[in-house]
C-alpha atoms as a PDB file:
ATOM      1  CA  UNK A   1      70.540 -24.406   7.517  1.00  0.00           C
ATOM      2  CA  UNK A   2      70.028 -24.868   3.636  1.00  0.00           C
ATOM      3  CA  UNK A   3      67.286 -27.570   2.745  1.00  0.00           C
ATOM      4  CA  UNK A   4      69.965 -29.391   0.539  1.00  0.00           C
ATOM      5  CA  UNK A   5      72.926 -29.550   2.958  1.00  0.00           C
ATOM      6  CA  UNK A   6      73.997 -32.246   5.841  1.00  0.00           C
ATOM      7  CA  UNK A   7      73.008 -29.916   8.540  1.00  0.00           C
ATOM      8  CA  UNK A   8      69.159 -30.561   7.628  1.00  0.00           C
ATOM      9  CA  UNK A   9      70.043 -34.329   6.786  1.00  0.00           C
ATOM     10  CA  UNK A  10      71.352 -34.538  10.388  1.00  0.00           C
ATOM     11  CA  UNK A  11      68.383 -32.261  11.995  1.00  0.00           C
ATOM     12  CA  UNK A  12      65.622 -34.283  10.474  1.00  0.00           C
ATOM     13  CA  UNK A  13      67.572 -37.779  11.633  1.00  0.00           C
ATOM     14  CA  UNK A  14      67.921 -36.278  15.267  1.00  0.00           C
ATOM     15  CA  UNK A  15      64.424 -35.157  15.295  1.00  0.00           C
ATOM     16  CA  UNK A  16      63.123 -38.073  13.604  1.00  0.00           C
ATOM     17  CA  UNK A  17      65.345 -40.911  16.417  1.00  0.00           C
ATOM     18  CA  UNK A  18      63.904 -38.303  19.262  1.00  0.00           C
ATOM     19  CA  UNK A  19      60.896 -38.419  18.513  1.00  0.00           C
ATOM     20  CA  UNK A  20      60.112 -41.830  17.348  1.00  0.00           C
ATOM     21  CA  UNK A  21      62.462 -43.775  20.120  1.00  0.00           C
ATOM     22  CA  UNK A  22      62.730 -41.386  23.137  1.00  0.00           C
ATOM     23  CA  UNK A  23      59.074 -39.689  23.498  1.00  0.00           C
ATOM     24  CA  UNK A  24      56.136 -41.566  24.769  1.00  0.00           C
ATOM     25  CA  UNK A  25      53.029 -39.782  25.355  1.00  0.00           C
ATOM     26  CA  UNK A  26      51.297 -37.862  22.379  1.00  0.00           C
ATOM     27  CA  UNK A  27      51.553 -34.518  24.433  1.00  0.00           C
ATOM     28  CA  UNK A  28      55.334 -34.670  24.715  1.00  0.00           C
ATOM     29  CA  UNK A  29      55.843 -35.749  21.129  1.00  0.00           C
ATOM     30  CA  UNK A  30      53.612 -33.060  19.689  1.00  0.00           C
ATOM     31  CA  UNK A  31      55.535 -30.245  22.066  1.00  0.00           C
ATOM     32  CA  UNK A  32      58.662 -31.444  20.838  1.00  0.00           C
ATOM     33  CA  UNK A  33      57.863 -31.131  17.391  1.00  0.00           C
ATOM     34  CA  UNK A  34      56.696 -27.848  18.240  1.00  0.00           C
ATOM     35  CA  UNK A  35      59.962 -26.661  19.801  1.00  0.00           C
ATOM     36  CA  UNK A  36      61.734 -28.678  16.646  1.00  0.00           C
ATOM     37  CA  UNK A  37      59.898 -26.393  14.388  1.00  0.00           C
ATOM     38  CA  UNK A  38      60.945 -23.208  16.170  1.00  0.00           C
ATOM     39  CA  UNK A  39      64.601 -24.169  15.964  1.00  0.00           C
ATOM     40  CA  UNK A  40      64.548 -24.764  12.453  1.00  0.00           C
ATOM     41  CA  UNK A  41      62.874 -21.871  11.116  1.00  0.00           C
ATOM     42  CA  UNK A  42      64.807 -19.472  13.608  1.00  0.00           C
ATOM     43  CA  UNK A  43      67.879 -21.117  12.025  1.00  0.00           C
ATOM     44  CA  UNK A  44      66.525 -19.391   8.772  1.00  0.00           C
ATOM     45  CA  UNK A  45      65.250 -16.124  10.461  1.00  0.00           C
ATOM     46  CA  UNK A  46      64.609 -15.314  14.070  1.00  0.00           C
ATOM     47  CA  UNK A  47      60.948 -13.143  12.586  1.00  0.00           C
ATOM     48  CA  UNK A  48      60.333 -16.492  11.202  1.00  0.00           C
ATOM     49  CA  UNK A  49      60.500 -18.444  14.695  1.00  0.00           C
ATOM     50  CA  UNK A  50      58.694 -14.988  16.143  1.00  0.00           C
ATOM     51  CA  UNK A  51      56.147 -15.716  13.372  1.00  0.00           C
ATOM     52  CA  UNK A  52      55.392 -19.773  14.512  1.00  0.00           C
ATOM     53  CA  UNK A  53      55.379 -18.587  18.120  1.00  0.00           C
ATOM     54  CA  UNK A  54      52.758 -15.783  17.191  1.00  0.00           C
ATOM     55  CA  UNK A  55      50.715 -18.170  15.448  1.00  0.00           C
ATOM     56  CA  UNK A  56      50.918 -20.846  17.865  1.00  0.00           C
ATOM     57  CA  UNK A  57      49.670 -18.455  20.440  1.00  0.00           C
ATOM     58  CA  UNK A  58      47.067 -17.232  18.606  1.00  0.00           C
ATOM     59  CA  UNK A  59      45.800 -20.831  17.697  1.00  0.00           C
ATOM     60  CA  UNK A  60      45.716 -21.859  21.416  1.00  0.00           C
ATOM     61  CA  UNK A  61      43.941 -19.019  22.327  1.00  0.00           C
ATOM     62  CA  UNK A  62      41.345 -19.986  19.739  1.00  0.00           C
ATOM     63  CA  UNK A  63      41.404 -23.649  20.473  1.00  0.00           C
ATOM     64  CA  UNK A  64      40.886 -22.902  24.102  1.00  0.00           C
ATOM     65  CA  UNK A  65      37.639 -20.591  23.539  1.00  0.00           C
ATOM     66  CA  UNK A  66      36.498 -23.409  21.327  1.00  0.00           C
ATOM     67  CA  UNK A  67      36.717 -25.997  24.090  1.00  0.00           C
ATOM     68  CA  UNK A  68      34.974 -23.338  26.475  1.00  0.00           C
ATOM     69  CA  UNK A  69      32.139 -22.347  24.987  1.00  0.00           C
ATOM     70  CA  UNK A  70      31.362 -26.413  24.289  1.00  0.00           C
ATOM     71  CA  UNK A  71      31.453 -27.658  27.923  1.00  0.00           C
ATOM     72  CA  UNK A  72      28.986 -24.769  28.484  1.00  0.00           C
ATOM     73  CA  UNK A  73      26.761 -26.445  26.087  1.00  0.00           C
END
C-alpha cells in the first residue's frame, strides 16, 4: 500500500468512518486502532506487523507490572 496511492486514501476513510461512527467504548476503539495498525504495516512487511505485535507485547507486559506494583502500595 504506497502512502500516495487510493488504497491508503480508502484505508484511512474506512478506518477513520469505523472508528468514529461504529465504535463506542474507548477500549474497543483503541483495540481497533491497534488491529488497524497491524494491517497496515503488514501490508508493507509482515517483520514490520511482527515488529508492532512484539512491541505491543512488550509494552503490556510493562504497563501491567506498573499497575501491580502500585495497588501494592
Amino acid at each position: 500500500m504506497s502512502l500516495a496511492g487510493f488504497q491508503f486514501l480508502a484505508f484511512t476513510i474506512a478506518v477513520y468512518v469505523i472508528w468514529r461512527y461504529l465504535l463506542s467504548s474507548d477500549d474497543s476503539r483503541r483495540n481497533f486502532l491497534l488491529l488497524a495498525s497491524y494491517y497496515f504495516y503488514g501490508t508493507f512487511d509482515v517483520r514490520f506487523a511482527l515488529v508492532l505485535a512484539l512491541v505491543t507485547a512488550v509494552q503490556w507486559t510493562i504497563g501491567g507490572r506498573i499497575h501491580a506494583a502500585q495497588s501494592r502500595q
